[in-house]
Protein backbone atom coordinates (compact mmCIF):
# COMPACT_ATOMS: atom_id res chain seq x y z
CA UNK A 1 27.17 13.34 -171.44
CA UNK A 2 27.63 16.89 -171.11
CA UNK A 3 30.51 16.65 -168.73
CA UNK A 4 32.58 13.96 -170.64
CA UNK A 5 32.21 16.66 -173.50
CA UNK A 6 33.57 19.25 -171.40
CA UNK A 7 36.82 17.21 -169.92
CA UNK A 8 37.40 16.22 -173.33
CA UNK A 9 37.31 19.65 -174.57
CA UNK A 10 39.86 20.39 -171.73
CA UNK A 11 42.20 17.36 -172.39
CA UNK A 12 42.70 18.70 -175.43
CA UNK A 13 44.71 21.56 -174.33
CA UNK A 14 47.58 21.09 -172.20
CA UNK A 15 47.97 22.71 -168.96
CA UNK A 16 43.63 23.90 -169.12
CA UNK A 17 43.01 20.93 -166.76
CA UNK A 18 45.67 21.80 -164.01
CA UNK A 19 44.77 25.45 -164.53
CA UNK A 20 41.18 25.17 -163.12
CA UNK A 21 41.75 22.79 -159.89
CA UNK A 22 44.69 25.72 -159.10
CA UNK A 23 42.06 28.11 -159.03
CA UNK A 24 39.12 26.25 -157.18
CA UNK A 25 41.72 25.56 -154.39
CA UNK A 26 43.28 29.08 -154.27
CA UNK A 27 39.60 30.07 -153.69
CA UNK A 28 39.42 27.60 -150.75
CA UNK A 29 42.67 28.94 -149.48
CA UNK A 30 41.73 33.13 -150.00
CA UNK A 31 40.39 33.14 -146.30
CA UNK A 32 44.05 31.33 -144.63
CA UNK A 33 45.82 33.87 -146.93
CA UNK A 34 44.07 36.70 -145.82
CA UNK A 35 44.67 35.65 -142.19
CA UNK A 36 48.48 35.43 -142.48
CA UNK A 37 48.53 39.14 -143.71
CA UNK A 38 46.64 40.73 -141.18
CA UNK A 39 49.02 38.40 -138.70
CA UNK A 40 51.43 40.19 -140.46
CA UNK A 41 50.33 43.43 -140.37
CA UNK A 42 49.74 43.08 -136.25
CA UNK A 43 53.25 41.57 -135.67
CA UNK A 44 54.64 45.26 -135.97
CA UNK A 45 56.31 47.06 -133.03
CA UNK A 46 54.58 47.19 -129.84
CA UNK A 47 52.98 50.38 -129.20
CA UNK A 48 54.36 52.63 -126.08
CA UNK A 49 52.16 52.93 -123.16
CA UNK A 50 52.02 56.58 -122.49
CA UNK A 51 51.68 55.84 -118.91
CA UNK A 52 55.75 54.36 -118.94
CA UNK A 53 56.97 58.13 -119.68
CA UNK A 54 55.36 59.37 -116.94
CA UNK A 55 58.54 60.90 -114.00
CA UNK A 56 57.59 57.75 -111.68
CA UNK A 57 59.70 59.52 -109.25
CA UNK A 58 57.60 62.87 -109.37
CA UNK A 59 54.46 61.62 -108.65
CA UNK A 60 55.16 58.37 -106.27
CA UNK A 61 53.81 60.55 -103.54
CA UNK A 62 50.68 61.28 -104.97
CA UNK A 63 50.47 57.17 -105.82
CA UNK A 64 51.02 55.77 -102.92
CA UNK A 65 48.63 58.62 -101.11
CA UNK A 66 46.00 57.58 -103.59
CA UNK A 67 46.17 53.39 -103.54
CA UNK A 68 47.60 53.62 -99.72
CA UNK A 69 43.76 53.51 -98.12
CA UNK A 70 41.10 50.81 -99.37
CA UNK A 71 38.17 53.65 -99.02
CA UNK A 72 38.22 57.32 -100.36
CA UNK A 73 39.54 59.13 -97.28
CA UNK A 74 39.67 62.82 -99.69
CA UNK A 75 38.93 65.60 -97.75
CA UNK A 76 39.72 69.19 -98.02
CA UNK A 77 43.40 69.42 -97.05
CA UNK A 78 44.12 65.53 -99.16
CA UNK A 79 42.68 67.73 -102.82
CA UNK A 80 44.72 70.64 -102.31
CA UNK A 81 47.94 68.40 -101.17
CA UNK A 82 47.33 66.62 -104.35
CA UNK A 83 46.50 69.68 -106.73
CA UNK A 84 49.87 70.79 -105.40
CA UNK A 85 51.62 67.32 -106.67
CA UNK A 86 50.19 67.81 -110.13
CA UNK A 87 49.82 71.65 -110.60
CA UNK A 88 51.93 72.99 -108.15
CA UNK A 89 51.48 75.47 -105.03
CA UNK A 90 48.33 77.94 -106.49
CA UNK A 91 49.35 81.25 -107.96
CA UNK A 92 48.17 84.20 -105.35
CA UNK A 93 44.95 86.41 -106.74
CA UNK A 94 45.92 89.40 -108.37
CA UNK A 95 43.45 92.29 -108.84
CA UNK A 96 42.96 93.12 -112.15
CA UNK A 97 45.27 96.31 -112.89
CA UNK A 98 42.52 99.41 -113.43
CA UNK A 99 43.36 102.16 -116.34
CA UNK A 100 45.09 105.14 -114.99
CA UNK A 101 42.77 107.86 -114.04
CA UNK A 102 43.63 111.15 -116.47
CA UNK A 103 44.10 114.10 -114.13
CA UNK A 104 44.42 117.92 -115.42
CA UNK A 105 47.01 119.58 -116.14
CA UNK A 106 45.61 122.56 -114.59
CA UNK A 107 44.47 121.22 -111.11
CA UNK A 108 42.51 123.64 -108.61
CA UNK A 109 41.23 122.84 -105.87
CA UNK A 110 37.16 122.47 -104.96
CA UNK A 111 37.63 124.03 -102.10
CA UNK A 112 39.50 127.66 -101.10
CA UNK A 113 42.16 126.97 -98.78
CA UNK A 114 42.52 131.10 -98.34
CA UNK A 115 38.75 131.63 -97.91
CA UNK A 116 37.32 131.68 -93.97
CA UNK A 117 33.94 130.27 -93.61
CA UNK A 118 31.63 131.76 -91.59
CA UNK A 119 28.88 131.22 -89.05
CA UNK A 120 25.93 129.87 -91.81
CA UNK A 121 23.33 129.44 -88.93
CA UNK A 122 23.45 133.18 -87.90
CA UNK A 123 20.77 135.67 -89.43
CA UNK A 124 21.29 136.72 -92.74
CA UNK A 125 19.92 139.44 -94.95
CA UNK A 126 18.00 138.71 -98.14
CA UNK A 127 19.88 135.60 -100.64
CA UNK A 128 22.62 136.86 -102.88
CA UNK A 129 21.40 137.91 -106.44
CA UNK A 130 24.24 138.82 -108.63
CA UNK A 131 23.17 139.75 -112.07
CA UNK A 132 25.55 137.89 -115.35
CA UNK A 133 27.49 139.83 -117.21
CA UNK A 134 27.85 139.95 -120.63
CA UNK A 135 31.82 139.25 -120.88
CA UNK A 136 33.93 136.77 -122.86
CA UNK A 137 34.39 134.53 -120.47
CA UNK A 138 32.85 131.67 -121.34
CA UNK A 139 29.67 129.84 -119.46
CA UNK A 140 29.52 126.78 -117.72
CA UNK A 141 26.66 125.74 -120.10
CA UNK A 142 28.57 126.36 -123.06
CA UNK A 143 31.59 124.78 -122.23
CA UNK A 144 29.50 121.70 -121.51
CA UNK A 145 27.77 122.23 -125.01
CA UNK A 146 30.69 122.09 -127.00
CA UNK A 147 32.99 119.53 -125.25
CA UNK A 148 29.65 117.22 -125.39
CA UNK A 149 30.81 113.66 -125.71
CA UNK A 150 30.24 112.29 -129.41
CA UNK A 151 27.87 109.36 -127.89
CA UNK A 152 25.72 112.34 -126.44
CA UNK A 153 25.88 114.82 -129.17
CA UNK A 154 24.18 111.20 -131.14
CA UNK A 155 21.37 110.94 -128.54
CA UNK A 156 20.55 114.37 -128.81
CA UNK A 157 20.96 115.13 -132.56
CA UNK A 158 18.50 111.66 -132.81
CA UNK A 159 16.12 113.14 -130.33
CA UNK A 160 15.77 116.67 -132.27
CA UNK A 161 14.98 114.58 -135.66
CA UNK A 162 12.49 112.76 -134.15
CA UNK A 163 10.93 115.44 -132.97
CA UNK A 164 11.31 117.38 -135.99
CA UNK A 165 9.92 114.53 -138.11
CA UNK A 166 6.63 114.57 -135.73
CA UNK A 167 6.63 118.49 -134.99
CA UNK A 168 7.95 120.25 -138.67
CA UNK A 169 10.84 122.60 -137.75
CA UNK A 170 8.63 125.24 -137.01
CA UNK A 171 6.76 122.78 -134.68
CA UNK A 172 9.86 121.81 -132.64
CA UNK A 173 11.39 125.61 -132.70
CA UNK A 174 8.37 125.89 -130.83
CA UNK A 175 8.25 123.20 -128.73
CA UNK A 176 11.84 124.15 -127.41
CA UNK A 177 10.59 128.18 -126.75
CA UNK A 178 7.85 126.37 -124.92
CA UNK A 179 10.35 124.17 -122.79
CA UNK A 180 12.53 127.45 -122.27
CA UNK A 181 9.38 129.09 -121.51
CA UNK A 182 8.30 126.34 -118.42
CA UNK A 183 11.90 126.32 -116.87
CA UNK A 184 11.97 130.39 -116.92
CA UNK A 185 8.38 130.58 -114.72
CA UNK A 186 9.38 127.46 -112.94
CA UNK A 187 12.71 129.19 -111.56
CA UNK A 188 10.18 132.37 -111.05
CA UNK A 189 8.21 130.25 -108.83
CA UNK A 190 10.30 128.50 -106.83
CA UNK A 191 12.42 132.00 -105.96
CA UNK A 192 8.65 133.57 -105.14
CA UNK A 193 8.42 130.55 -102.65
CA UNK A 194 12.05 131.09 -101.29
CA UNK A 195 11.19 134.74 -101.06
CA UNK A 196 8.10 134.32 -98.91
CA UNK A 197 6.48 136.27 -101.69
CA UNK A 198 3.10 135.47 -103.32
CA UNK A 199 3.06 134.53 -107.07
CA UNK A 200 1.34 137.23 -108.85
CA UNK A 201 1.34 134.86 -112.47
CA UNK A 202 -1.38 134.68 -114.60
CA UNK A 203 -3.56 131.35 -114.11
CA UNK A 204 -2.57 130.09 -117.73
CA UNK A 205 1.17 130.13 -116.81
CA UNK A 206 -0.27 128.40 -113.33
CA UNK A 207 -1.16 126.06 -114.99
CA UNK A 208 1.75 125.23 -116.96
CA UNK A 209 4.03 125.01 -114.13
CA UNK A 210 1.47 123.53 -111.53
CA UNK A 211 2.39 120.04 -111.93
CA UNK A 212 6.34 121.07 -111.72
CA UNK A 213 5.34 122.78 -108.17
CA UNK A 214 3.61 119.67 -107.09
CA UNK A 215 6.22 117.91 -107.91
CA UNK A 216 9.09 119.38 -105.56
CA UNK A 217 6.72 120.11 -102.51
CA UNK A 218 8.45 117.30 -100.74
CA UNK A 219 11.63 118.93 -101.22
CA UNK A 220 10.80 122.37 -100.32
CA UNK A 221 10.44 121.18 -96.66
CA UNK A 222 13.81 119.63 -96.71
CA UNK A 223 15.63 123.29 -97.81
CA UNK A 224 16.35 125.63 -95.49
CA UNK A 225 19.08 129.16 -95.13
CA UNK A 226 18.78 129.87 -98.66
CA UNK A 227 22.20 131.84 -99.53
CA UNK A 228 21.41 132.26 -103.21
CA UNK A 229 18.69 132.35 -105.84
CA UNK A 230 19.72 132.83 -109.89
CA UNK A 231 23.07 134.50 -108.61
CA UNK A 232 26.16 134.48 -110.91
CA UNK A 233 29.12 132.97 -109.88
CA UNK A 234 32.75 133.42 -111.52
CA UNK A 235 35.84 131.19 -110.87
CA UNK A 236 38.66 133.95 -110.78
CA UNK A 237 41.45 131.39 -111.05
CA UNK A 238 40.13 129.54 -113.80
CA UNK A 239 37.81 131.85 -115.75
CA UNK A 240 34.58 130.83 -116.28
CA UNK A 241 31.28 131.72 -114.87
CA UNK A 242 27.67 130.84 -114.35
CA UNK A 243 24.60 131.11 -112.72
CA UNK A 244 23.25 129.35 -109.90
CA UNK A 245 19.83 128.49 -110.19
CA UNK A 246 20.03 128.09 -105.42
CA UNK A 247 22.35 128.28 -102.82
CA UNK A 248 20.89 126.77 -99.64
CA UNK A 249 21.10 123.88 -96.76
CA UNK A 250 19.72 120.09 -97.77
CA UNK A 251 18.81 118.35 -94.82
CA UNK A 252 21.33 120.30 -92.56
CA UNK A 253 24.45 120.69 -95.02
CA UNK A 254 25.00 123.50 -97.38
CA UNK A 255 24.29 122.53 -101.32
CA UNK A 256 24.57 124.27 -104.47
CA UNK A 257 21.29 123.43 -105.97
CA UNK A 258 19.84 123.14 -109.36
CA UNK A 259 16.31 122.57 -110.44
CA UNK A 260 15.73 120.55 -113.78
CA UNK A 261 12.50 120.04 -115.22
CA UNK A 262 11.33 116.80 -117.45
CA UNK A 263 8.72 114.78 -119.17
CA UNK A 264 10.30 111.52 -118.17
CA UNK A 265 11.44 110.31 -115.16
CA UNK A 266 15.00 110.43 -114.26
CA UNK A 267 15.53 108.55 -110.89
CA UNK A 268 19.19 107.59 -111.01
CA UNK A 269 22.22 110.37 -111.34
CA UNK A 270 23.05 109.55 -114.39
CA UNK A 271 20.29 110.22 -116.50
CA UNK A 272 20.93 113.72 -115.76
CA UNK A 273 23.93 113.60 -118.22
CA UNK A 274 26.35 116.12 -117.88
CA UNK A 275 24.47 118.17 -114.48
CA UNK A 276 26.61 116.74 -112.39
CA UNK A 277 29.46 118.43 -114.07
CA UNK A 278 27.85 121.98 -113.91
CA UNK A 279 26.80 121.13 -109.95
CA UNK A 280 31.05 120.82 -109.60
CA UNK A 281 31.49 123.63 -111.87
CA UNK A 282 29.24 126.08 -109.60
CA UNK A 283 30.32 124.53 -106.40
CA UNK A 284 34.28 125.93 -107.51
CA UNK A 285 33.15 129.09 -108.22
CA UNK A 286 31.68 129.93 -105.54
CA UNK A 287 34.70 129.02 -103.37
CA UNK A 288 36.76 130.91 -105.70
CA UNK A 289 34.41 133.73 -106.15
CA UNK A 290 35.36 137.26 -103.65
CA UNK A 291 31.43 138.05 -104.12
CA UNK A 292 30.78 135.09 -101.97
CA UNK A 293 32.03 135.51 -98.19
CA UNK A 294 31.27 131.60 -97.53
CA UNK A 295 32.17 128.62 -99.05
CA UNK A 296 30.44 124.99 -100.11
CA UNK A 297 31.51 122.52 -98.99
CA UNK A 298 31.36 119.78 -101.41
CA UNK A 299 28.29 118.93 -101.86
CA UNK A 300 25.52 119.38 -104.49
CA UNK A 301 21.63 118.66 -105.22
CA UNK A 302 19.96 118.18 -108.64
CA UNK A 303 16.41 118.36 -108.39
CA UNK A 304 13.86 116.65 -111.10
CA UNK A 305 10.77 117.78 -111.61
CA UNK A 306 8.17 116.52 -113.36
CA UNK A 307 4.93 117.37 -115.39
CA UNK A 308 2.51 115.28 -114.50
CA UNK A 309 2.97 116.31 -110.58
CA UNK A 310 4.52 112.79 -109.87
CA UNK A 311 7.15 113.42 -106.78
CA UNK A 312 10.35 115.17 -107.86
CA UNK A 313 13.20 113.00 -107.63
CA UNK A 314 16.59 114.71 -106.33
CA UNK A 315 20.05 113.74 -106.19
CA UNK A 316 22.07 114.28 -103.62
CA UNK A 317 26.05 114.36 -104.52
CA UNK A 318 28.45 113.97 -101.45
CA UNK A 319 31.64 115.51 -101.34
CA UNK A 320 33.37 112.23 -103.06
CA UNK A 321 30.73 112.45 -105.92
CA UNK A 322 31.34 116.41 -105.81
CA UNK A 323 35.54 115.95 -106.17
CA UNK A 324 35.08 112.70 -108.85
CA UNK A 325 33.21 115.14 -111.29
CA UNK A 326 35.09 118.10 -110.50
CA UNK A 327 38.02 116.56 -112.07
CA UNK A 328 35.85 115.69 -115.29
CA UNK A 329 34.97 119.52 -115.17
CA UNK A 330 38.26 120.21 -115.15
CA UNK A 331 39.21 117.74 -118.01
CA UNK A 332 36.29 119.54 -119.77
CA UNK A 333 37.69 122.76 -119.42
CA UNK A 334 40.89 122.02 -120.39
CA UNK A 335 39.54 120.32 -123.52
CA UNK A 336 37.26 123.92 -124.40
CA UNK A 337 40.09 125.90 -123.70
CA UNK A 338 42.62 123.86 -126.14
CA UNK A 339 39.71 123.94 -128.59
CA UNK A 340 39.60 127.60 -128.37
């Protein structure tokens, strides 16, 4: 009953009837529709296969090497033949182009061409001691001090406000007099032993520097034909002076030698910082130095000492190690004299 209500309702007005059997079958028909657009949609151009622009020509070589054998017959020789199909012939290694060493404007040589050596093995009278002036020429140690580089001025500004912050300023004042104080009757020491003279110290200051002499006793026995002991030296071409803490043979070869005391242990060259610089510095002096009738040859020794008595380590510089840093001396000198 319901239905015949409903057509009738529908019959009424034209067209409603038609309308809804349109729709029912459209709905039927939604899937076939959406199939001919997406056929649509694929039925564009073909897409190019990238592999068609490849230069056929260029690389048949390589083809018919690779599908030519049924198993992989690749050895050594085939990969490179074939890296030099795609890549090309490999580019030769080229070391890597190192900065241009700066060299002085001022050079001098290490050594003296005009000075004669002598006979070092022959009896000698008592080692050279040449008191310092007081002059205007400036020191070794202070032309270090003031061309200092800025990363080591850092280290050592840090290391004095530690201590301050730990000592007080009148703590680490004295803490440096006491440092000053070790090196002095260290130096004392060591000359007494080079001397052949007995130390006549007082047992406190024995005991200060007992652990420093403990230390080097392994050297000792390696030095022999001291020259020198806390002599001044002054380079008359350049101007400058010092004073060299030993002059004497290491092991056979003659060595300007300088004895460094520390707390910590220092057992590669370059912990010693800027020594190296005043070992070069001394060594050129010498040479170029009238007070001094022989000459070193190029080489050096830095000696550290220790506290505690643990055994002294010492660096040994060669004559290459001796002419690298007595350019940077040089360099150095140049920079405190441009300063100044």
């Amino acid at each position: 009953l319901t239905r015949m209500k409903f057509l009738q309702l529908l019959s009424r007005k034209p067209g409603k009837l038609e309308m809804l059997f349109q729709i029912s079958f459209c709905q039927k028909q939604f899937p076939y529709l959406c199939l001919a657009t997406s056929t649509c949609l694929y039925s564009k151009k073909k897409k190019v296969n990238s592999y068609e622009q490849v230069d056929q020509e260029k690389y048949k070589n390589l083809v018919y090497s690779v599908t030519s054998y049924k198993t992989s017959a690749q050895t050594p020789e085939t990969i490179l033949e074939e890296d030099n199909l795609l890549y090309g012939p490999p580019d030769k290694h080229r070391p890597p182009v190192k900065g241009e060493t700066k060299t002085p404007k001022n050079w001098v040589p290490l050594i003296n061409p005009t000075k004669k050596n002598p006979l070092l093995n022959k009896d000698s009278n008592l080692p050279l001691k040449i008191p310092l002036q007081n002059t205007k020429i400036p020191s070794v140690t202070r032309i270090l001090q003031q061309t200092m580089s800025p990363q080591q001025a850092f280290y050592l500004e840090r290391w004095k406000q530690k201590m301050i912050l730990e000592l007080g300023q009148d703590g680490f004042a004295e803490h440096v007099k006491k440092l000053f104080l070790q090196g002095e009757l260290f130096h004392a020491a060591l000359e007494s032993v080079f001397m052949s003279e007995e130390m006549a110290t007082k047992e406190q200051e024995e005991d200060v520097i007992s652990g420093y002499l403990s230390s080097v006793q392994h050297v000792l026995k390696d030095i022999s034909e001291v020259k020198a002991l806390e002599s001044a030296v002054h380079h008359e071409t350049l101007q400058y002076l010092g004073l060299v803490d030993c002059v004497a043979k290491y092991r056979g070869q003659l060595c300007v030698i300088d004895w460094k005391t520390s707390e910590k242990q220092k057992p590669l060259l370059k912990n010693t910082f800027d020594n190296p610089l005043q070992i070069a510095a001394y060594i050129g002096a010498i040479n170029h130095d009238a007070s001094y009738d022989f000459q070193v040859s190029s080489c050096g020794l830095i000696v550290v000492a220790y506290k505690n008595g643990s055994p002294a380590h010492p660096h040994f510089m060669d004559p290459g190690l001796c002419s690298q840093y007595w350019n940077k001396w040089l360099l150095r000198l140049e920079e405190y004299m441009d300063r100044n």
